[in-house]
N, C-alpha and C. Protein backbone atom coordinates (compact mmCIF):
# COMPACT_ATOMS: atom_id res chain seq x y z
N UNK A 1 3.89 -36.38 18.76
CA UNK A 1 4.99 -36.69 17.85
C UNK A 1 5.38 -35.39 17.16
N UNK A 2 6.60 -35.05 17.07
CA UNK A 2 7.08 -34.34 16.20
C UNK A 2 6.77 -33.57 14.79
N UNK A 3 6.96 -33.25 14.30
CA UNK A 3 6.28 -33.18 12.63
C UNK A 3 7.73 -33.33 11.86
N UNK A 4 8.83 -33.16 12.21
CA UNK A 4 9.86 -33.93 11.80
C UNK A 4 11.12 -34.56 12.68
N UNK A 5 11.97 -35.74 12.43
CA UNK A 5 12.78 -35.78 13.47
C UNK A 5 14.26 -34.99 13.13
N UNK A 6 14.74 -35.47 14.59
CA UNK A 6 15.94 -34.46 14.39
C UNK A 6 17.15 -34.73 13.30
N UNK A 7 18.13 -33.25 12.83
CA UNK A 7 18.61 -33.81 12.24
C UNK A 7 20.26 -34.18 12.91
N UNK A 8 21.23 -35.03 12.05
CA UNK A 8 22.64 -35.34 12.06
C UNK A 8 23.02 -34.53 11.32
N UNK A 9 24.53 -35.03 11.92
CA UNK A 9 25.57 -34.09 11.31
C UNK A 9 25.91 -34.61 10.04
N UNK A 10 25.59 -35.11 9.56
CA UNK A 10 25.57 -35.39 7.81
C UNK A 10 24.71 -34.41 7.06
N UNK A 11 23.22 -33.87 7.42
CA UNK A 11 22.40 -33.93 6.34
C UNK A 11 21.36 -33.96 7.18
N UNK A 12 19.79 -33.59 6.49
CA UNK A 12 18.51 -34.23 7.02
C UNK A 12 18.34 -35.81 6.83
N UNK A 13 17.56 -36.04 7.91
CA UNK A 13 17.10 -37.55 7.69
C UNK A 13 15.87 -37.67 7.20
N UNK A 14 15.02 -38.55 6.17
CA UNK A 14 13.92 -38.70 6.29
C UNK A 14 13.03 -38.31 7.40
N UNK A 15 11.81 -37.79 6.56
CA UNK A 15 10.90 -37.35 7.75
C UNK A 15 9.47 -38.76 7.96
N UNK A 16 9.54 -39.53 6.39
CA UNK A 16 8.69 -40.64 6.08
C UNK A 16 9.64 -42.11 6.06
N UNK A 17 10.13 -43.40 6.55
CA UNK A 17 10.59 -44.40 6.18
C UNK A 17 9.32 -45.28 5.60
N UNK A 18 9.28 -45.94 4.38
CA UNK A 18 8.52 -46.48 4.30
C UNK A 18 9.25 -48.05 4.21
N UNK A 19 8.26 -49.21 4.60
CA UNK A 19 9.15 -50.73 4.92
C UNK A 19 7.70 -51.11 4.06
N UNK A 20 8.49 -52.53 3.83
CA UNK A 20 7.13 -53.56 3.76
C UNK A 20 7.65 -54.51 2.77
N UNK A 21 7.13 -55.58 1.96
CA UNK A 21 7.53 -56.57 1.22
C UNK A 21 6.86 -56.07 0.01
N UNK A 22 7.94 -56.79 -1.28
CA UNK A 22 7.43 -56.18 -2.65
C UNK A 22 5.83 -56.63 -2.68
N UNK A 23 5.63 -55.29 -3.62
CA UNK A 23 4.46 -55.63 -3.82
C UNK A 23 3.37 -54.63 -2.86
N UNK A 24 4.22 -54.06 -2.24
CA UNK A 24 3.15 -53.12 -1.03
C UNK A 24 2.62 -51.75 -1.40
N UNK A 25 3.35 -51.82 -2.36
CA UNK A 25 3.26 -49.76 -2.56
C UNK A 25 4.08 -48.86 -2.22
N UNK A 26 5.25 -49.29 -1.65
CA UNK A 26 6.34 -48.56 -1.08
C UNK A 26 6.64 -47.20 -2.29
N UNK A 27 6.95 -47.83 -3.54
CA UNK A 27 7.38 -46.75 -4.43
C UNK A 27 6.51 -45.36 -5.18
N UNK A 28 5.28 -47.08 -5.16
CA UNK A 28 4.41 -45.46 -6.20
C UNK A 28 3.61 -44.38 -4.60
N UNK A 29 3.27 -45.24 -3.58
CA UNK A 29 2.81 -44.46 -2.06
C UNK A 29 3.82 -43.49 -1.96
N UNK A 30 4.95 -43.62 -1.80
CA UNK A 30 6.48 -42.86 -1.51
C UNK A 30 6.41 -41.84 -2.54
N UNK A 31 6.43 -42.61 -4.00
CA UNK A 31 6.36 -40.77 -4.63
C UNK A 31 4.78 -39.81 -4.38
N UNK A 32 4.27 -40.66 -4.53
CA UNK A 32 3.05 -39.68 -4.02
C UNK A 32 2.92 -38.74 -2.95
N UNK A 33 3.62 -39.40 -1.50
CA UNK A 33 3.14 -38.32 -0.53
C UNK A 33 4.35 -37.77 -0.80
N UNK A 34 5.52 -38.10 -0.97
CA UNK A 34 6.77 -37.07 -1.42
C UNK A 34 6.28 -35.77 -1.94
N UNK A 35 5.22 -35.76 -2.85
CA UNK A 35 4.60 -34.81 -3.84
C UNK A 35 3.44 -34.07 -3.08
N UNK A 36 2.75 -34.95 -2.77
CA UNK A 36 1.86 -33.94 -1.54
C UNK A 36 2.41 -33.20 -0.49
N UNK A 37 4.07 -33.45 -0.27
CA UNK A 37 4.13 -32.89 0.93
C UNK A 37 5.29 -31.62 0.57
N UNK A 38 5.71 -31.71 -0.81
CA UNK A 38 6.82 -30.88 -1.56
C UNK A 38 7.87 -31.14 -1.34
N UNK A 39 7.95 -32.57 -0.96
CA UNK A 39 9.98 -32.92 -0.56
C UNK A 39 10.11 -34.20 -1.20
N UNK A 40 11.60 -34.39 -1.11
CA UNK A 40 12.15 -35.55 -2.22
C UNK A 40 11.61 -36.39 -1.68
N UNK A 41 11.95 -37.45 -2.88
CA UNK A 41 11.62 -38.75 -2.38
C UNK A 41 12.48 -39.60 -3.14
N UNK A 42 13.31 -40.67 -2.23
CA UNK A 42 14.39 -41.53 -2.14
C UNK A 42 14.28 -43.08 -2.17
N UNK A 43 13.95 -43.71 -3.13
CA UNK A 43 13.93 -45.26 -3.24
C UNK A 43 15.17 -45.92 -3.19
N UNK A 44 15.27 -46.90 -1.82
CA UNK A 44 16.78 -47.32 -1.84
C UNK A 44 17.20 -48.32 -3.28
N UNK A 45 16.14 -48.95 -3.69
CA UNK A 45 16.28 -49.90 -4.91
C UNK A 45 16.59 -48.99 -5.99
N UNK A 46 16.18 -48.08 -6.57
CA UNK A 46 16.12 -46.86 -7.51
C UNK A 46 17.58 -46.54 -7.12
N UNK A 47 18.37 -46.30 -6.07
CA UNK A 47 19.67 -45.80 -6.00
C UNK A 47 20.88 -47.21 -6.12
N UNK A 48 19.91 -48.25 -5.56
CA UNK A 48 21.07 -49.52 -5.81
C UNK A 48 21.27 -49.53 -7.28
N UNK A 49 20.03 -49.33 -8.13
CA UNK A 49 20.15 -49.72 -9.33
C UNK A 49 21.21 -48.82 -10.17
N UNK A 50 20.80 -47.40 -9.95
CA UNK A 50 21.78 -46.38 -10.47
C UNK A 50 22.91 -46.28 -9.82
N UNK A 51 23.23 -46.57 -8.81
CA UNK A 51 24.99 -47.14 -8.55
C UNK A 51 25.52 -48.35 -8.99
N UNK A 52 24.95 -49.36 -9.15
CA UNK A 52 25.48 -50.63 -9.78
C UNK A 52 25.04 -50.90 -10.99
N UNK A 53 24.63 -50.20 -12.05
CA UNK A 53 23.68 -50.48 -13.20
C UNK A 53 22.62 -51.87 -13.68
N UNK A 54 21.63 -51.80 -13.49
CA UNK A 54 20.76 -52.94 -13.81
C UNK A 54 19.69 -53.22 -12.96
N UNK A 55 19.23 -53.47 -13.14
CA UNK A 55 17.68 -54.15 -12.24
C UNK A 55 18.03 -55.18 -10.77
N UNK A 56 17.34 -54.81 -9.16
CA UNK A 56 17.83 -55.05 -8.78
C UNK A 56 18.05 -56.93 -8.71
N UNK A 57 16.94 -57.21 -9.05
CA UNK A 57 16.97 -59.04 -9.94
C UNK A 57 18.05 -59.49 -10.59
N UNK A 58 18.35 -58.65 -11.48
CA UNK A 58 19.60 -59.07 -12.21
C UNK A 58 20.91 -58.81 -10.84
N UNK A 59 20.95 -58.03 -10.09
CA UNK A 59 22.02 -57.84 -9.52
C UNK A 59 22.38 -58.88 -8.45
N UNK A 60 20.90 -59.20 -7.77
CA UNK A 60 21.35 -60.09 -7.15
C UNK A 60 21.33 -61.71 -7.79
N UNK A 61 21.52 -61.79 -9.14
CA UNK A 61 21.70 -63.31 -10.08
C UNK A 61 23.07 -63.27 -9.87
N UNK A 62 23.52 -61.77 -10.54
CA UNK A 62 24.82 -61.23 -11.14
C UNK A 62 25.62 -61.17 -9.80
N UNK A 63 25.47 -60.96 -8.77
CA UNK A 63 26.52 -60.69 -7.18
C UNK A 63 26.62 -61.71 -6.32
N UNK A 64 25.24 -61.92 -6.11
CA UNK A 64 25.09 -63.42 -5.35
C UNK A 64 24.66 -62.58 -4.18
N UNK A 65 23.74 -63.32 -3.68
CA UNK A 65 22.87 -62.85 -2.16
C UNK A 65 23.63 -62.19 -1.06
N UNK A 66 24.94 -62.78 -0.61
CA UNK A 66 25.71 -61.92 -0.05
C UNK A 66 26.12 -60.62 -0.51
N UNK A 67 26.47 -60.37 -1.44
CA UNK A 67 26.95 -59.30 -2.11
C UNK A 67 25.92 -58.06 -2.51
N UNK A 68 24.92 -59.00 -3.09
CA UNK A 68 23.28 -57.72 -3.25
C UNK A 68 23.48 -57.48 -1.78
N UNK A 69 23.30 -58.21 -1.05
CA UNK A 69 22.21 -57.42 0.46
C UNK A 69 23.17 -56.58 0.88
N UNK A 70 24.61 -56.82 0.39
CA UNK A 70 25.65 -55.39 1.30
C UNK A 70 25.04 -54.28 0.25
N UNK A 71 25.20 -54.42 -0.87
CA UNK A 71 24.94 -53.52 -1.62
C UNK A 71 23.27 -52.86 -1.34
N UNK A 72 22.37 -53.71 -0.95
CA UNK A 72 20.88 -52.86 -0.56
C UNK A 72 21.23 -52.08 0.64
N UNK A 73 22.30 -52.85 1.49
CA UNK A 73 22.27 -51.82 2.83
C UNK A 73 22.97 -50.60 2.67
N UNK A 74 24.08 -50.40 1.69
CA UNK A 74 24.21 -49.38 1.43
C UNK A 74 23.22 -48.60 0.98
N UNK A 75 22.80 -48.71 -0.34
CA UNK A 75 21.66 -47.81 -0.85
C UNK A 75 20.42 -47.57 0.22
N UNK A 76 20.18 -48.28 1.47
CA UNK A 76 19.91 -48.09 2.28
C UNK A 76 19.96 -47.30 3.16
N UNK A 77 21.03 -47.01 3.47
CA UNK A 77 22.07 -46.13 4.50
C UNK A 77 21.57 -44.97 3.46
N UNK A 78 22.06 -44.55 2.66
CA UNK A 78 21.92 -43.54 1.74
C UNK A 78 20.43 -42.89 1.68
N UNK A 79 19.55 -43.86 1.12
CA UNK A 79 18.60 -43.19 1.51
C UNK A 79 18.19 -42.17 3.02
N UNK A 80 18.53 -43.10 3.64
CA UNK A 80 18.31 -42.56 5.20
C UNK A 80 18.97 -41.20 5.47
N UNK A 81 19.99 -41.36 4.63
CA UNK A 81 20.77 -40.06 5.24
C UNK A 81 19.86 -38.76 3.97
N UNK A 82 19.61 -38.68 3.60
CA UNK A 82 18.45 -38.12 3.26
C UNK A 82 17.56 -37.10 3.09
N UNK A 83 16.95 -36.06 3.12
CA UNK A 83 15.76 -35.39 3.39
C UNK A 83 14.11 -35.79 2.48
N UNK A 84 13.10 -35.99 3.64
CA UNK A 84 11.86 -36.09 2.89
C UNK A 84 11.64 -37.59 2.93
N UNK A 85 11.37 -38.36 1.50
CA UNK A 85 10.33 -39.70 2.02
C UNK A 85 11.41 -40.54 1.44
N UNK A 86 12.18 -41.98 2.32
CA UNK A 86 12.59 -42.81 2.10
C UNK A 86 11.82 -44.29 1.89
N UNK A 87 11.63 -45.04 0.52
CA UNK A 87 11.04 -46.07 0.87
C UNK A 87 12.70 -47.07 0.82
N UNK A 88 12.34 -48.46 1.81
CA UNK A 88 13.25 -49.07 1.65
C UNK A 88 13.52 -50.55 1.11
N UNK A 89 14.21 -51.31 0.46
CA UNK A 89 14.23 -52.13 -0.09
C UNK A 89 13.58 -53.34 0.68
N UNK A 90 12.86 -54.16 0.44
CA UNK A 90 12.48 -55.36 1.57
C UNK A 90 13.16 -56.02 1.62
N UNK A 91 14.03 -56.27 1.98
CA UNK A 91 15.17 -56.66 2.66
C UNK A 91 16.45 -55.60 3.75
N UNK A 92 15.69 -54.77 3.21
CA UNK A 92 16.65 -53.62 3.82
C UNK A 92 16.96 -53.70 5.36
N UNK A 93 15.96 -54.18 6.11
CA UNK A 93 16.37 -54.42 7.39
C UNK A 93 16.73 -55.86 8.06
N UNK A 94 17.28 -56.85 6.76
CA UNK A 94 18.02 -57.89 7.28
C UNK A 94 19.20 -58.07 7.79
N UNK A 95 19.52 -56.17 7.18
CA UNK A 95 20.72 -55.43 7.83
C UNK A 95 20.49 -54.69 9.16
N UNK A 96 21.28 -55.71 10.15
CA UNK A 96 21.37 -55.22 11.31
C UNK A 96 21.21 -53.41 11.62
N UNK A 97 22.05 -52.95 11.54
CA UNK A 97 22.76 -51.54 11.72
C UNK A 97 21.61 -50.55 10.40
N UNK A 98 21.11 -51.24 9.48
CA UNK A 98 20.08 -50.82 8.63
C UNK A 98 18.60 -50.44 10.11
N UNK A 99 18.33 -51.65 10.31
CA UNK A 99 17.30 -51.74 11.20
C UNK A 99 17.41 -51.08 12.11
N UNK A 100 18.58 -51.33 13.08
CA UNK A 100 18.40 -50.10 14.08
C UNK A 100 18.89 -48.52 13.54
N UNK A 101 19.17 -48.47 12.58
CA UNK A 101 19.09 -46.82 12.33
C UNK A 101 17.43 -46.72 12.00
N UNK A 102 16.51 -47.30 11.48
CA UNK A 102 15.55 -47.02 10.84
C UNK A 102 14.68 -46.88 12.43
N UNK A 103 14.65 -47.84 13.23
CA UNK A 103 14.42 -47.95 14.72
C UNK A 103 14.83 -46.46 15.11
N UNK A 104 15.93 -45.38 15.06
CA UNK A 104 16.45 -44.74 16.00
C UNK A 104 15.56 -43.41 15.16
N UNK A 105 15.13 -43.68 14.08
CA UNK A 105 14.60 -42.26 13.45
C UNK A 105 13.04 -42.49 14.05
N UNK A 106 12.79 -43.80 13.98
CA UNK A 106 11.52 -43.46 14.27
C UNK A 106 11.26 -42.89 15.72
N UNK A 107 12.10 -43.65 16.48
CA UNK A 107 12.15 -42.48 18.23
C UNK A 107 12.31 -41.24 18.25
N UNK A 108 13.18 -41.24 17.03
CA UNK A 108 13.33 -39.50 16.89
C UNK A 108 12.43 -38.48 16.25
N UNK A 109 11.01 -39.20 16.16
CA UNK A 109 10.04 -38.49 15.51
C UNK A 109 9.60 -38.83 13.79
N UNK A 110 10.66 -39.55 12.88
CA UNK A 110 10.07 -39.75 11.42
C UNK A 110 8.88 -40.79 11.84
N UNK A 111 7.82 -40.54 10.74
CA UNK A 111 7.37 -41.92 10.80
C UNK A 111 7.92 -43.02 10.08
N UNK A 112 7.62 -43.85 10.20
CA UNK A 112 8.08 -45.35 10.13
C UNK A 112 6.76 -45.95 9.49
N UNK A 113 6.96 -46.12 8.69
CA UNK A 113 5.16 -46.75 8.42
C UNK A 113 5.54 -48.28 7.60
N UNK A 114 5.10 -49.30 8.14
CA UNK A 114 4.67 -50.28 7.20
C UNK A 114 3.59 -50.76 6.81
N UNK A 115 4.07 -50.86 4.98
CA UNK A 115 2.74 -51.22 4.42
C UNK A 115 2.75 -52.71 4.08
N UNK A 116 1.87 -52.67 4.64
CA UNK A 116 1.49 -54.58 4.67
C UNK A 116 0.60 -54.96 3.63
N UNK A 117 0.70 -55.69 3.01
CA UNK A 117 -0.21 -56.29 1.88
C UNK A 117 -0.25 -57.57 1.97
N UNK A 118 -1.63 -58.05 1.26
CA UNK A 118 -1.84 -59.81 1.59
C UNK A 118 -0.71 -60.22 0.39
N UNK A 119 -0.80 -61.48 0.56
CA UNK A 119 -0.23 -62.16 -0.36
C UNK A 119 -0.54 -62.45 -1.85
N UNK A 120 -2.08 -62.67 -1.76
CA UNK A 120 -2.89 -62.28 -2.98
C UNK A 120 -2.46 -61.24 -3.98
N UNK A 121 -2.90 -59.96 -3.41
CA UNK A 121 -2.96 -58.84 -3.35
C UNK A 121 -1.49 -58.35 -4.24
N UNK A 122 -0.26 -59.06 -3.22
CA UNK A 122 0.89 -58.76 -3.80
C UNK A 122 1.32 -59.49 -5.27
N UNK A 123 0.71 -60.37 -5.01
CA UNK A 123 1.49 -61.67 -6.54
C UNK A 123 0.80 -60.91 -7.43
N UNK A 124 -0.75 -60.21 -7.13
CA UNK A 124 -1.02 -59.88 -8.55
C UNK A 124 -0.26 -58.48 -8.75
N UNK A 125 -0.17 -58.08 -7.65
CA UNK A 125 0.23 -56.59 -8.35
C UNK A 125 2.01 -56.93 -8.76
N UNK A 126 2.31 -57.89 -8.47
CA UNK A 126 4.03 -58.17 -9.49
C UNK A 126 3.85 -58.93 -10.57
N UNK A 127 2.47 -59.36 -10.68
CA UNK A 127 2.47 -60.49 -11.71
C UNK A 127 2.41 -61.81 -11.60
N UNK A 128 2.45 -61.86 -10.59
CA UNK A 128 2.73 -63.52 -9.85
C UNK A 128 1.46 -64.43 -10.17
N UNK A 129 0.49 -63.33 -10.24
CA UNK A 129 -0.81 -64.09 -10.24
C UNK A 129 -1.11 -64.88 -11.37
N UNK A 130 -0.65 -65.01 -12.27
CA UNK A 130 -0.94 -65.63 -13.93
C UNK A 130 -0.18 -67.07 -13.89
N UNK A 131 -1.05 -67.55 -14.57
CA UNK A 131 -1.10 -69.36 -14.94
C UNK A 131 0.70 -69.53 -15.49
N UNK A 132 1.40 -70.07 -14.28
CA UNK A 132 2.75 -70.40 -14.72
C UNK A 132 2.96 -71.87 -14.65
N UNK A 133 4.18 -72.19 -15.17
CA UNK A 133 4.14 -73.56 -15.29
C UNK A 133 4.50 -73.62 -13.77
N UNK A 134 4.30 -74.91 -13.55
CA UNK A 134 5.01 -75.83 -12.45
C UNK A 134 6.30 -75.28 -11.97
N UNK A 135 7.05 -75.75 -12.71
CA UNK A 135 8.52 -75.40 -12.44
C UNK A 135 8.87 -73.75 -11.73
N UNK A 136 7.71 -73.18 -11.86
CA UNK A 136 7.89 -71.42 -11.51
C UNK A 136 6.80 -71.18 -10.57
N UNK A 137 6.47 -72.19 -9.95
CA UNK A 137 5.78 -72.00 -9.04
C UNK A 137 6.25 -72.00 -7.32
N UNK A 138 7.23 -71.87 -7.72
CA UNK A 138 7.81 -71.38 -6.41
C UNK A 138 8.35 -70.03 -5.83
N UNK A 139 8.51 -69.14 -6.94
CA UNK A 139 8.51 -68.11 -7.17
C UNK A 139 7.45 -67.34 -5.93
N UNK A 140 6.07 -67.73 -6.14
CA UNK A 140 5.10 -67.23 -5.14
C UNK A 140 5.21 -67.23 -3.67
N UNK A 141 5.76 -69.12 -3.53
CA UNK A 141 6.08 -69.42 -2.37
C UNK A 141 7.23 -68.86 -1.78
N UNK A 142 8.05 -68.34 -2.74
CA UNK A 142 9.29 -67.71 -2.30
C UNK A 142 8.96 -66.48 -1.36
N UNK A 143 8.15 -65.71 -2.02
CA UNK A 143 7.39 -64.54 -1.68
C UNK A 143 6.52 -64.47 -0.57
N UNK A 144 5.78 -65.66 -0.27
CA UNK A 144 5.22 -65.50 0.87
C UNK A 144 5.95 -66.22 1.96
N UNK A 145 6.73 -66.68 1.62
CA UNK A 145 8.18 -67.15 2.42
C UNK A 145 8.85 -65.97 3.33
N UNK A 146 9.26 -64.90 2.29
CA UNK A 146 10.10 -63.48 2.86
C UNK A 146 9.02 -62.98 3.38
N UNK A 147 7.66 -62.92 3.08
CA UNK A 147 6.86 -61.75 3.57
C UNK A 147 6.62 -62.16 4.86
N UNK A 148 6.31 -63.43 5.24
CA UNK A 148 6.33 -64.09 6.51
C UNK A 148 7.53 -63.97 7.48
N UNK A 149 8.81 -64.15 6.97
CA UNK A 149 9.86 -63.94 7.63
C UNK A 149 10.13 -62.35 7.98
N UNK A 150 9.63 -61.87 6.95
CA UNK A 150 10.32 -60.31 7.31
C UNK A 150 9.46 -59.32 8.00
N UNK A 151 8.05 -59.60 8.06
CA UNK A 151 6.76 -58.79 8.89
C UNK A 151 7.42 -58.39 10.01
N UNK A 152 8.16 -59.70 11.27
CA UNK A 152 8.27 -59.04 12.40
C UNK A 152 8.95 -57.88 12.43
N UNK A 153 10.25 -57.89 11.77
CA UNK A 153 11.05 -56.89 11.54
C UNK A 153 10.56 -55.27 11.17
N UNK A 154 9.91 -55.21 10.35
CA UNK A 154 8.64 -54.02 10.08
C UNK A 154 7.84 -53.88 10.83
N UNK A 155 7.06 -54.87 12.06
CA UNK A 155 6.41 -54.40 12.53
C UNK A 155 7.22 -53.67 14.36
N UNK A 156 8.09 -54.39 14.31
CA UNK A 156 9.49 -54.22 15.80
C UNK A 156 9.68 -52.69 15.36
N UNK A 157 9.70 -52.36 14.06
CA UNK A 157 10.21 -50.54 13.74
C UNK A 157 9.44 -49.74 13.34
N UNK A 158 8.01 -50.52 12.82
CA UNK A 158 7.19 -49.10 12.91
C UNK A 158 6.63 -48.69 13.32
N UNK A 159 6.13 -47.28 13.29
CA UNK A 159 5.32 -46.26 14.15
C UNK A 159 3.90 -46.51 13.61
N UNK A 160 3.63 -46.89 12.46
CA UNK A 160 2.33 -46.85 11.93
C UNK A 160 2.61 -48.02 11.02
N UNK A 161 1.13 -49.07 11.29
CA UNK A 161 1.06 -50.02 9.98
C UNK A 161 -0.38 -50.06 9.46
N UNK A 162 0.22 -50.12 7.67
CA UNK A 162 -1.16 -49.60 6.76
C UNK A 162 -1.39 -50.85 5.93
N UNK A 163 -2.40 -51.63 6.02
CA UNK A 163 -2.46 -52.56 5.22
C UNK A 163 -2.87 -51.71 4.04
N UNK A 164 -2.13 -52.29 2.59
CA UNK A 164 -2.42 -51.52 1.27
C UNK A 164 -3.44 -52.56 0.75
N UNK A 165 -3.77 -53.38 1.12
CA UNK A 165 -4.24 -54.61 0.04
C UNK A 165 -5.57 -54.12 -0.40
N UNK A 166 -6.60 -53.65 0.74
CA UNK A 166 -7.97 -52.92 0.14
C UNK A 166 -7.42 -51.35 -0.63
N UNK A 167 -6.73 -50.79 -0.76
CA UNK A 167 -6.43 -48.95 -0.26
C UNK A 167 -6.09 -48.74 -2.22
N UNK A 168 -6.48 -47.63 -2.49
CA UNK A 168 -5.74 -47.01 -3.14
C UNK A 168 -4.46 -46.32 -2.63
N UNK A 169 -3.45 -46.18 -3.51
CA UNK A 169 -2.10 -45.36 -3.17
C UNK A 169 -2.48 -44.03 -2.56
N UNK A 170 -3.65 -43.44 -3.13
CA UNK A 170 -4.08 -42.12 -2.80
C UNK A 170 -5.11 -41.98 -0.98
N UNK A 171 -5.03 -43.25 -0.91
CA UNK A 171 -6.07 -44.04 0.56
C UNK A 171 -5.00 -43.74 1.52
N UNK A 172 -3.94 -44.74 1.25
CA UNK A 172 -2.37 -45.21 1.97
C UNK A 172 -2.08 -43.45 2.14
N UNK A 173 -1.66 -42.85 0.34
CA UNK A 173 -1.17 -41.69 1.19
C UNK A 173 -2.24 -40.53 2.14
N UNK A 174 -2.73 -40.49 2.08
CA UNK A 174 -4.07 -39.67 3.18
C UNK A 174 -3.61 -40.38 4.13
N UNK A 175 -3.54 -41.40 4.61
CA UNK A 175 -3.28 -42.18 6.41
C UNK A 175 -1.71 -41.75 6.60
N UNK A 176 -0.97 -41.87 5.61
CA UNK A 176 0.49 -41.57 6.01
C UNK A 176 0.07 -40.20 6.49
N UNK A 177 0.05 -39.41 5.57
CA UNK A 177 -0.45 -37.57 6.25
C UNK A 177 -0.93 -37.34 7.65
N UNK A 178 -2.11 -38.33 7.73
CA UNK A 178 -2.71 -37.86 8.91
C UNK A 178 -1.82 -38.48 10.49
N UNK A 179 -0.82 -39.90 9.76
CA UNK A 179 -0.02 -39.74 10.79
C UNK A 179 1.41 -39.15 10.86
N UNK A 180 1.60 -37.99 10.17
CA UNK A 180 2.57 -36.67 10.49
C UNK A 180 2.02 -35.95 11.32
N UNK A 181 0.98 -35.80 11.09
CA UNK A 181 0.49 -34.76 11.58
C UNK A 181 0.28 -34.68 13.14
């Protein structure tokens, strides 16, 4: 493999895509090896938010599901076009033309890595895990709803998959490294 892929006529592309469902480590893993490796690092949610102002929760209350997911695939696209470590929104590849660009970098040498996390694992690290009423208990199920639906998709595009659920961020990033290398 490469040690980076090639670039377009836009710009560099990511040399890291990171995928996976909230809750995986995408952001704080992403700035980390960004930092170990001395190049940016690009959160497509972090750019949806600062182009549309607000949290991306509120945006998609405030737009409506159609409207967020055009808007993640942009900040999507954006990231990609890029240099250094892209993580991407989980949902990001419900966008067709999202997915196969993320597909065409990884042939072209970026890695592609998804980080997979249990379900457990994830509710606590968003919070999910604490005594809610009834009525908000679907919230979880929602979550292991998408994470179920959206695995194949992450696993059809990546080059490397890291379960985070045992790992420190500092675990995850050491395996991302060693598969640049």
């Amino acid at each position: 493999m490469s040690a980076s892929p090639d670039h377009h006529a836009g710009g560099s592309v990511p040399r890291v895509v990171l995928l996976g469902p909230p809750g995986s480590g995408k952001t704080v893993v992403g700035a980390l090896l960004a930092e170990a490796l001395a190049e940016p690092f690009h959160d497509s949610d972090a750019l949806l938010t600062e182009s549309h102002g607000g949290p991306t929760a509120d945006l998609l209350i405030e737009r409506g599901e159609e409207e967020f997911r055009r808007l993640e695939a942009e900040a999507a696209e954006e990231a990609l076009a890029l240099p250094g470590v892209a993580a991407l929104g989980s949902g990001a590849l419900d966008h067709e033309a999202t997915a196969e660009r993320v597909a065409a970098l990884g042939a072209a040498g970026a890695v592609v890595a998804h980080l997979d996390v249990s379900l457990s694992v994830a509710a606590a690290r968003l919070g999910l895990n604490v005594p809610q009423s009834p009525a908000l208990a679907g919230t979880r199920s929602q979550l292991a709803a998408m994470a179920t639906a959206r695995r194949p998709r992450y696993e059809a595009r990546a080059t490397v998959v890291i379960d985070t659920s045992e790992l420190s961020p500092e675990e995850v990033v050491a395996r991302l490294r060693a598969a640049i290398s």
